[in-house]
N, C-alpha and C. Protein backbone atom coordinates (compact mmCIF):
# COMPACT_ATOMS: atom_id res chain seq x y z
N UNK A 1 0.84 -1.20 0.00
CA UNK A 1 0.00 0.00 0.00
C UNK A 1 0.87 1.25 0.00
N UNK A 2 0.45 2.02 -0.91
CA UNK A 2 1.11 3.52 -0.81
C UNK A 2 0.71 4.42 0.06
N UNK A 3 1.47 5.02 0.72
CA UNK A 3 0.67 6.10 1.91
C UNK A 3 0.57 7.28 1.04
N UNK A 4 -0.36 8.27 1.79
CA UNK A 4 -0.45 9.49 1.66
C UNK A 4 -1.75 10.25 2.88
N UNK A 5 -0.93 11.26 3.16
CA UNK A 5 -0.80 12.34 4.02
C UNK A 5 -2.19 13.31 3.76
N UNK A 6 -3.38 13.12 5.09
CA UNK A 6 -4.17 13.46 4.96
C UNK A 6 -4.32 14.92 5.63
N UNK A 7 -4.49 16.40 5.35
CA UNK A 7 -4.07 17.39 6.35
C UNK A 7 -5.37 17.97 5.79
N UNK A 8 -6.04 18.18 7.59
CA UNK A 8 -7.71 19.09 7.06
C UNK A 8 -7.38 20.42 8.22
N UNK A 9 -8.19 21.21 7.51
CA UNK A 9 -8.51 22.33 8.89
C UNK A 9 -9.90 22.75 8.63
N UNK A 10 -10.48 22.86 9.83
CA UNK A 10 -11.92 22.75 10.33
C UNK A 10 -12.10 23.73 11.02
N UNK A 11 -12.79 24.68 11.29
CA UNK A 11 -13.96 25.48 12.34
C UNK A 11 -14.46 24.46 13.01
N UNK A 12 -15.66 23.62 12.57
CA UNK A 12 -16.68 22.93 12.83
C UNK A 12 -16.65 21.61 13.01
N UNK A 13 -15.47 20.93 12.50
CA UNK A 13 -15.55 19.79 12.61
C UNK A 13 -15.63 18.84 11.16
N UNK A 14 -16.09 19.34 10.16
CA UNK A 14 -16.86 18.88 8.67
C UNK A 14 -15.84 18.42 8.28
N UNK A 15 -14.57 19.57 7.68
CA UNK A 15 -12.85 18.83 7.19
C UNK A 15 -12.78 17.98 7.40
N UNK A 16 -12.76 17.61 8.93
CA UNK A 16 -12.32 16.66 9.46
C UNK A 16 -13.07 15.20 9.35
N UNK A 17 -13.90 15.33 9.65
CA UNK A 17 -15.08 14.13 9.38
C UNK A 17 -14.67 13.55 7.57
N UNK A 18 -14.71 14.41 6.72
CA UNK A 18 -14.09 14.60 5.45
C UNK A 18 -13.29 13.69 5.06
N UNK A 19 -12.32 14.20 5.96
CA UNK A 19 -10.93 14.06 6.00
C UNK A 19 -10.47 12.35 6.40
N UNK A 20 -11.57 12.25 7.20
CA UNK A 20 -11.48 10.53 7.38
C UNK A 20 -12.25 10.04 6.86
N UNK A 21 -13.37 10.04 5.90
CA UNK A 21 -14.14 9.35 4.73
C UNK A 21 -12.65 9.32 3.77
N UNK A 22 -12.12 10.43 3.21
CA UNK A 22 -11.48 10.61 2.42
C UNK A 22 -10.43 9.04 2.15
N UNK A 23 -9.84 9.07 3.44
CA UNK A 23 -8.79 8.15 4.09
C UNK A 23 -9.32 6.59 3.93
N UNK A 24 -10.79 6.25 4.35
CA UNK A 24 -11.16 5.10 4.27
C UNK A 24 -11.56 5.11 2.80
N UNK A 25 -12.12 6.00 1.90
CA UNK A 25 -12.55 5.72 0.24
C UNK A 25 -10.87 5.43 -0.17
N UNK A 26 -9.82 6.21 0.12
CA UNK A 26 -8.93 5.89 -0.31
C UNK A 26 -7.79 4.03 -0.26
N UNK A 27 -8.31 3.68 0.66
CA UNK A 27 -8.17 2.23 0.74
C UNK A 27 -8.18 1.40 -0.65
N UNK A 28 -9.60 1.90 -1.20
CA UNK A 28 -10.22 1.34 -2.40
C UNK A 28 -8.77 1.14 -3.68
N UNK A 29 -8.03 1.88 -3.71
CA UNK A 29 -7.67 2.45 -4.50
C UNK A 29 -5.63 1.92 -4.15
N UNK A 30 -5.28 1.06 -3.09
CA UNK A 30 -4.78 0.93 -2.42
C UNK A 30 -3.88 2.23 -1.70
N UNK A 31 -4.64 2.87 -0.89
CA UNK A 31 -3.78 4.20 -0.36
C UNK A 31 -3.76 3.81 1.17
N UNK A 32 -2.79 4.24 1.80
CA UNK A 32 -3.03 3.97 3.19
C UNK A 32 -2.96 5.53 3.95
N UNK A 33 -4.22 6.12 4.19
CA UNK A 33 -4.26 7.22 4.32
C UNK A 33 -3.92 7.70 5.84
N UNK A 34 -3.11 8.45 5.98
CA UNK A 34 -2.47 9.09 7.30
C UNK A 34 -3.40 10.61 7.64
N UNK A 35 -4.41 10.43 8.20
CA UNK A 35 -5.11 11.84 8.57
C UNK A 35 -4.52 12.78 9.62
N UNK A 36 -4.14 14.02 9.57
CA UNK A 36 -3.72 14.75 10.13
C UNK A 36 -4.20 16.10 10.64
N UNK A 37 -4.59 16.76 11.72
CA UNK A 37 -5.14 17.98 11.59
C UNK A 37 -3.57 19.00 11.01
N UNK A 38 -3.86 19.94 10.54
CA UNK A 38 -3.03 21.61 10.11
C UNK A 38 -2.20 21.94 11.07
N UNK A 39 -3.21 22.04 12.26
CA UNK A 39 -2.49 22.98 13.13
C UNK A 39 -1.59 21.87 13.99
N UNK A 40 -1.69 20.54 14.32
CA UNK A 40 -1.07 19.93 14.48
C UNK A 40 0.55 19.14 13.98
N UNK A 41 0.11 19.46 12.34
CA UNK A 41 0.97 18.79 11.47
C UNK A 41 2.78 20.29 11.26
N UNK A 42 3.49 19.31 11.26
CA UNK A 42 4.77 20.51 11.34
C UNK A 42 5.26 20.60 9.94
N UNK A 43 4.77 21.63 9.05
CA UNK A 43 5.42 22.12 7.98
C UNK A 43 6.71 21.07 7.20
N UNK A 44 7.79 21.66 8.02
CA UNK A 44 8.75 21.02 7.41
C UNK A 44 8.83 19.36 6.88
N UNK A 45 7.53 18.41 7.41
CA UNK A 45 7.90 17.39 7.25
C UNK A 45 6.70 17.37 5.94
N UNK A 46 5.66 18.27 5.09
CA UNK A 46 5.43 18.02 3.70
C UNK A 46 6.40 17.98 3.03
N UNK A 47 7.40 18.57 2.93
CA UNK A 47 8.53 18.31 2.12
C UNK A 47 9.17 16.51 1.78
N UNK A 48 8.92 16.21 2.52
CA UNK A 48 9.43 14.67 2.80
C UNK A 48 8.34 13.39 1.99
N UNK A 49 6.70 13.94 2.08
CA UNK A 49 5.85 13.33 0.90
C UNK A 49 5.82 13.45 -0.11
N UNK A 50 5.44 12.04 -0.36
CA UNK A 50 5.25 12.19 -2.07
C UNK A 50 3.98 12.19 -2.63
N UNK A 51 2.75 12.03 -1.82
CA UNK A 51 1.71 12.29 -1.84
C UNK A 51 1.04 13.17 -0.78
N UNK A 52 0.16 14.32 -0.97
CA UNK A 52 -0.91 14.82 0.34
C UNK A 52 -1.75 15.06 -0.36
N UNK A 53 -3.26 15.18 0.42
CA UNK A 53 -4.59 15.70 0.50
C UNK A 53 -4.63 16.58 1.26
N UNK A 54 -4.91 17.58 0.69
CA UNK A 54 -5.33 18.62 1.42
C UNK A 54 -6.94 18.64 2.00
N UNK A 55 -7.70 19.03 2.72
CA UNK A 55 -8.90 19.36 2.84
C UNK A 55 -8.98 20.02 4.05
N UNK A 56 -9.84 21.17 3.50
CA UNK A 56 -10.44 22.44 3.74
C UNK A 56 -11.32 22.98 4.09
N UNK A 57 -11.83 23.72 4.88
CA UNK A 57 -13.04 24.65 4.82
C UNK A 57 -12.86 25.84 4.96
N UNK A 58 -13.86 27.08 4.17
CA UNK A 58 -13.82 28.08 4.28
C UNK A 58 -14.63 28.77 5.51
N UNK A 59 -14.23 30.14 6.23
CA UNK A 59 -14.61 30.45 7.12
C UNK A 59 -14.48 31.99 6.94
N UNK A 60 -16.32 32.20 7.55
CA UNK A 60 -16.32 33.73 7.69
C UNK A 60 -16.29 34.21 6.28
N UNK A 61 -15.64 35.00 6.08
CA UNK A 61 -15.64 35.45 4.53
C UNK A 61 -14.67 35.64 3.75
N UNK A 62 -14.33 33.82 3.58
CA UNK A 62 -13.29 33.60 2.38
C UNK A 62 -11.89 33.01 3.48
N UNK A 63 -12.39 33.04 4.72
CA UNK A 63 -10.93 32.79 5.47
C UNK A 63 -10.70 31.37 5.85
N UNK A 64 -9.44 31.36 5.69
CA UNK A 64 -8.98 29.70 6.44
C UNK A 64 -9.60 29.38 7.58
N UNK A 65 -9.72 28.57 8.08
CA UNK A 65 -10.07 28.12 9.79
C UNK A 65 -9.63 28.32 10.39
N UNK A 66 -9.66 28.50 11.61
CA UNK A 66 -8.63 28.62 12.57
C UNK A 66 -7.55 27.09 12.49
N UNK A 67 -7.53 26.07 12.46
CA UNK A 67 -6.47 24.99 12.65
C UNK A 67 -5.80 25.31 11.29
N UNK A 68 -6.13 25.96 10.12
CA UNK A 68 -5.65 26.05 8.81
C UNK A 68 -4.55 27.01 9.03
N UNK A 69 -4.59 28.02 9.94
CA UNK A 69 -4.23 28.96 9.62
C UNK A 69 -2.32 29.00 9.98
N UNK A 70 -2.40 28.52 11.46
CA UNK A 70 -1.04 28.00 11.22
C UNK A 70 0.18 27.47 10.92
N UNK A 71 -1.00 26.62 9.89
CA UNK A 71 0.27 25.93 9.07
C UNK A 71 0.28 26.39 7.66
N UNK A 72 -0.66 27.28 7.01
CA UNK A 72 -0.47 28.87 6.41
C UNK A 72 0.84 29.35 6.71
N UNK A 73 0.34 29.92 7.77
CA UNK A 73 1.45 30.91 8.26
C UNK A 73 2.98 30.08 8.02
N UNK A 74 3.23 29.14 8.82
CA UNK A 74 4.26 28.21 8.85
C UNK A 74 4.92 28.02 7.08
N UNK A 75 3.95 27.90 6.33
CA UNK A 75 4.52 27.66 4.40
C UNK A 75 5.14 29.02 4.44
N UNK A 76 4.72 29.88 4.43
CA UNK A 76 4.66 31.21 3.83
C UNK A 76 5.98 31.78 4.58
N UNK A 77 6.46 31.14 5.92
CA UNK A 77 7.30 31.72 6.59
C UNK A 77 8.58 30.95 6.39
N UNK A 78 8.43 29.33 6.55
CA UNK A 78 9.44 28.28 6.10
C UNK A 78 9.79 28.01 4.71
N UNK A 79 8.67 28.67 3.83
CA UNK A 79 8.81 27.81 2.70
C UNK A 79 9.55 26.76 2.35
N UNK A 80 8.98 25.54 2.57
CA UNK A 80 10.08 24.73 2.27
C UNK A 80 10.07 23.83 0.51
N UNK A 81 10.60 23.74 0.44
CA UNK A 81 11.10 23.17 -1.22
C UNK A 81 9.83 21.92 -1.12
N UNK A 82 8.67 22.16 -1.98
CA UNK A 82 8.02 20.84 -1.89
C UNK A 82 7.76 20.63 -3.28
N UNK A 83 8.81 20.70 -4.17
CA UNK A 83 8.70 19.96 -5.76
C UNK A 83 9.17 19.19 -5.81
N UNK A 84 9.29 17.85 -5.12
CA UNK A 84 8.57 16.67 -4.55
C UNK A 84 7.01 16.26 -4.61
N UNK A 85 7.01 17.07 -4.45
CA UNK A 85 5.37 16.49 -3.48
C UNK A 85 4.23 16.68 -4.39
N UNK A 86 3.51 15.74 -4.31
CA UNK A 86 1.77 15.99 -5.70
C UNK A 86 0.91 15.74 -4.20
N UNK A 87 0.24 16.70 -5.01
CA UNK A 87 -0.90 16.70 -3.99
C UNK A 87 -2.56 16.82 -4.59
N UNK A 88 -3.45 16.74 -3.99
CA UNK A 88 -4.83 16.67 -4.33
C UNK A 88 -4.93 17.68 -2.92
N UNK A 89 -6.86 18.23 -3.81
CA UNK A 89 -7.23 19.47 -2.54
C UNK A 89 -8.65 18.91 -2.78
N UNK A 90 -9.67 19.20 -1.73
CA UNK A 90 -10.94 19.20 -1.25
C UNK A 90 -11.11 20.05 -0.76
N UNK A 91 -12.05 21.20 -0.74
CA UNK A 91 -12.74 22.21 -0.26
C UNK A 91 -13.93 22.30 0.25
N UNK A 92 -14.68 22.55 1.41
CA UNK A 92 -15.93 22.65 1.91
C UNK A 92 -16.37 24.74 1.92
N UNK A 93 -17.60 24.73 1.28
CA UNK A 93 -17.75 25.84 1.19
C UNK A 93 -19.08 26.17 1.16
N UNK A 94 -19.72 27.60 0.95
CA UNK A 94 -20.84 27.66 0.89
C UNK A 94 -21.27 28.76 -0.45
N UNK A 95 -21.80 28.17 -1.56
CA UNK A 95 -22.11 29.07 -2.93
C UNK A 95 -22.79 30.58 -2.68
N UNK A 96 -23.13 30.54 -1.28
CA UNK A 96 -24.34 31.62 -1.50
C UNK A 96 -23.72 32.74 -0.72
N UNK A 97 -21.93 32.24 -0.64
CA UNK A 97 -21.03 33.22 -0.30
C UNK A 97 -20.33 33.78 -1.75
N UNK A 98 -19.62 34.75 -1.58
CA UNK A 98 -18.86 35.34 -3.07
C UNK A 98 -17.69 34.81 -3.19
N UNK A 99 -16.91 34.13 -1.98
CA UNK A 99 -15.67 33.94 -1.38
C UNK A 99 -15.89 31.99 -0.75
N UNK A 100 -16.78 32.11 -2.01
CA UNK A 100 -17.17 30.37 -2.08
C UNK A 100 -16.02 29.13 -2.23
N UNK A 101 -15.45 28.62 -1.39
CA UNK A 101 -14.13 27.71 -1.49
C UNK A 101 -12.97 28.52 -1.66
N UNK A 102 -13.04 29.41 -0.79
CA UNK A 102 -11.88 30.53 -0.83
C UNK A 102 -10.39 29.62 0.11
N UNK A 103 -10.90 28.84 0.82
CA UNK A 103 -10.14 28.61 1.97
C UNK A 103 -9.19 27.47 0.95
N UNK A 104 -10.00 26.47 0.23
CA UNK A 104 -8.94 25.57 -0.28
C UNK A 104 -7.91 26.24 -1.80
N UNK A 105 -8.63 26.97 -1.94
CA UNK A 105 -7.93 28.45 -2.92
C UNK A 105 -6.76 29.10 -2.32
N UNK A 106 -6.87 29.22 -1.38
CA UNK A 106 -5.46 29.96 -0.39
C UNK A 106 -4.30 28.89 -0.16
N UNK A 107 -4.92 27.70 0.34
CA UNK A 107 -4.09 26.61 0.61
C UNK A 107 -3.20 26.07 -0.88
N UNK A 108 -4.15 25.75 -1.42
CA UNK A 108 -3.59 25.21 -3.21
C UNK A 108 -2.38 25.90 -3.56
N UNK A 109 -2.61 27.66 -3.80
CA UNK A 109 -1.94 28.80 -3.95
C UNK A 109 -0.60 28.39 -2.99
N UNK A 110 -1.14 28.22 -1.94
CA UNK A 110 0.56 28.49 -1.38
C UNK A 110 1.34 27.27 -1.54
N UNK A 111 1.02 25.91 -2.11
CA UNK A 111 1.71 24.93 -2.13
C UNK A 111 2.38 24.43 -3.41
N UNK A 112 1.51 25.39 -3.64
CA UNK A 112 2.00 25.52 -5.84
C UNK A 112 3.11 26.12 -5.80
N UNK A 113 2.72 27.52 -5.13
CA UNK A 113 3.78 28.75 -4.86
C UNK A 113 5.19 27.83 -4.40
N UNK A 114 5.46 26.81 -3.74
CA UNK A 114 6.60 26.09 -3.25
C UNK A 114 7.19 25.15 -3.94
N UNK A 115 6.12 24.63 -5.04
CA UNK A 115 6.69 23.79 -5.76
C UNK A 115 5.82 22.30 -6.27
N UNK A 116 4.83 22.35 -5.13
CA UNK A 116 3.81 21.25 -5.07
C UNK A 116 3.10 21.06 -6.72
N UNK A 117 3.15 19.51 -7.33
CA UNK A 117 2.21 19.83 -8.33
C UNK A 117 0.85 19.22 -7.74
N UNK A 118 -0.50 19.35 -8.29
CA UNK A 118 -1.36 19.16 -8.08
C UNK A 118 -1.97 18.10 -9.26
N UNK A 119 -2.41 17.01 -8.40
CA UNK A 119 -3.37 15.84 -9.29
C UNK A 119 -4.85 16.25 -9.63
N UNK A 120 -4.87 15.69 -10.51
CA UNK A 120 -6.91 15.96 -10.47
C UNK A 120 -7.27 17.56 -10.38
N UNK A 121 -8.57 17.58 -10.32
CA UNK A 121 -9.27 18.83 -10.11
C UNK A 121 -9.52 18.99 -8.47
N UNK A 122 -9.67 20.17 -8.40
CA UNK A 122 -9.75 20.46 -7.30
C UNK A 122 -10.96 20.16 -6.97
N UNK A 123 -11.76 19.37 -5.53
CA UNK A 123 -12.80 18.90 -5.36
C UNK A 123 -13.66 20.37 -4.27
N UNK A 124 -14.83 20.26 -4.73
CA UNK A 124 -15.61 21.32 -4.22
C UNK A 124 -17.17 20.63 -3.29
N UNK A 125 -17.22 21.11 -2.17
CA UNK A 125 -18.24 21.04 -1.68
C UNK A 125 -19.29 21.83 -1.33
N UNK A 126 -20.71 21.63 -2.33
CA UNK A 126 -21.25 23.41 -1.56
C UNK A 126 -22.03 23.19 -0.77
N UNK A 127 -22.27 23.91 0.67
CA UNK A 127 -23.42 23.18 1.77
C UNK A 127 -24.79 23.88 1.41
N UNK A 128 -24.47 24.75 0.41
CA UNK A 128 -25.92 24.94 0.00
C UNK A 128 -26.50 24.13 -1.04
N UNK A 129 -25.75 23.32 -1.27
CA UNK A 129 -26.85 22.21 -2.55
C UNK A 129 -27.39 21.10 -1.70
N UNK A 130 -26.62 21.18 -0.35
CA UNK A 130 -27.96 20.22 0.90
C UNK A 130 -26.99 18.49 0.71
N UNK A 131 -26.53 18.41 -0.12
CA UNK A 131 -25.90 16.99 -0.36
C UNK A 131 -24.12 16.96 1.25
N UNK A 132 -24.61 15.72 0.94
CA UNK A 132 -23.65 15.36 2.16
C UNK A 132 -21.99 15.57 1.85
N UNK A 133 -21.21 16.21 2.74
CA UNK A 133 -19.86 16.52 2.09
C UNK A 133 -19.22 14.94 2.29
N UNK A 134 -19.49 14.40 2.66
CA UNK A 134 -18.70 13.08 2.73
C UNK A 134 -19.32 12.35 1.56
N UNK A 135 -20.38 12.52 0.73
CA UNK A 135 -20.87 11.31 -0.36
C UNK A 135 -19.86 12.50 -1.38
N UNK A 136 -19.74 13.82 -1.48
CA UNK A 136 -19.42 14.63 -2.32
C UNK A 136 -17.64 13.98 -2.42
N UNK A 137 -17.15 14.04 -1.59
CA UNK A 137 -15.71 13.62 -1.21
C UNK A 137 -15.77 12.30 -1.73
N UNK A 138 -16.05 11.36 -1.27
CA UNK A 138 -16.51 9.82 -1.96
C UNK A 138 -16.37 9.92 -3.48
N UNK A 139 -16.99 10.82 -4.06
CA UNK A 139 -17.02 10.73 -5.94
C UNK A 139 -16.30 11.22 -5.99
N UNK A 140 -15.54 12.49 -5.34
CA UNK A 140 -14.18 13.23 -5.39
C UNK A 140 -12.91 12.19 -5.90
N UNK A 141 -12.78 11.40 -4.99
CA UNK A 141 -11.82 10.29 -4.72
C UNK A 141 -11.75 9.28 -5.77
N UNK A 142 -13.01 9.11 -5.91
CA UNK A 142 -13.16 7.55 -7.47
C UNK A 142 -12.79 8.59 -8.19
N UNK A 143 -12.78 9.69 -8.73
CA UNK A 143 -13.22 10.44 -10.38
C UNK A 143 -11.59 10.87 -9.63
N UNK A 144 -10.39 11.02 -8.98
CA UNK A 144 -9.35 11.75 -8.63
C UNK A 144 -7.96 10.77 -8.77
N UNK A 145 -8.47 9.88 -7.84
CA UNK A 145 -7.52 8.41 -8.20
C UNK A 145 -7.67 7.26 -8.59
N UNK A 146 -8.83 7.25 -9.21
CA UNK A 146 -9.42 5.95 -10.00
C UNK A 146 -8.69 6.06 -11.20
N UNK A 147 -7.86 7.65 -11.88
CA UNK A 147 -7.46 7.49 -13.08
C UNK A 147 -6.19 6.87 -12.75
N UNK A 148 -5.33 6.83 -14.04
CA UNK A 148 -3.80 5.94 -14.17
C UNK A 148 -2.75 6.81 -13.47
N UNK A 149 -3.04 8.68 -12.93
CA UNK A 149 -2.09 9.31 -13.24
C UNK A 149 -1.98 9.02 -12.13
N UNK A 150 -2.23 8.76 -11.27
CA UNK A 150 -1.61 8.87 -9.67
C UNK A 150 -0.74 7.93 -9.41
């Protein structure tokens, strides 16, 4: 099994919940998914993967979460060399904001900015279409690493 590095940041809790559907759909696919919160996880050691998931939620208007935010801060301050590293993103958001999936937009941005390439499309969740972010994440995952490129 191949690992890869699951890192969410949450307000509410949703990322996170996410964040471990994400981990068990990824099984399917043989991944052995390592879930991590943001504010927990220490910068310097993305550099060292060869795979991460990002997942996200937006907060307030257009802002990271609070657990997101430190390890924000931490890229932007360490930058560390991660052209190495492919990564995939998931976003939780709400459409009937202007600043709709702003939060996994900030995150993406700064990991590109370092070097990160990115697999797949970026996966979007809107809580105003009423559908569950974990069935949304679920098709995320088949339609992300079900293809050959990963």
């Amino acid at each position: 099994m191949r690992t890869v590095t699951i890192l969410f940041g949450t307000e509410t809790g949703n990322a996170e919940m996410v964040a471990d559907e994400i981990a068990t759909a990824l099984a399917d696919f043989d991944f052995d998914g390592e879930v991590h919160s943001m504010a927990e996880y220490p910068v310097g050691d993305l550099s060292g993967q060869q795979l991460a998931v990002l997942v996200t939620s937006t907060y307030g208007e257009g802002d990271l979460p609070d657990t997101a935010i430190p390890f924000h801060d931490a890229l932007k301050a360490q930058k560390p060399d991660l052209s190495s590293v492919r990564f995939a993103a998931f976003g939780l958001g709400d459409s009937s904001y202007d600043t709709y999936n702003n939060g996994i937009v900030t995150l993406t941005a700064a990991v590109t900015d370092l070097g990160a390439s990115q697999i797949g499309e970026t996966g979007r969740h809107d809580a105003d279409s009423g559908q569950d972010p974990c069935d949304a994440a679920i098709a995320w995952v088949k339609e992300t690493f079900g293809s050959a490129e990963v």
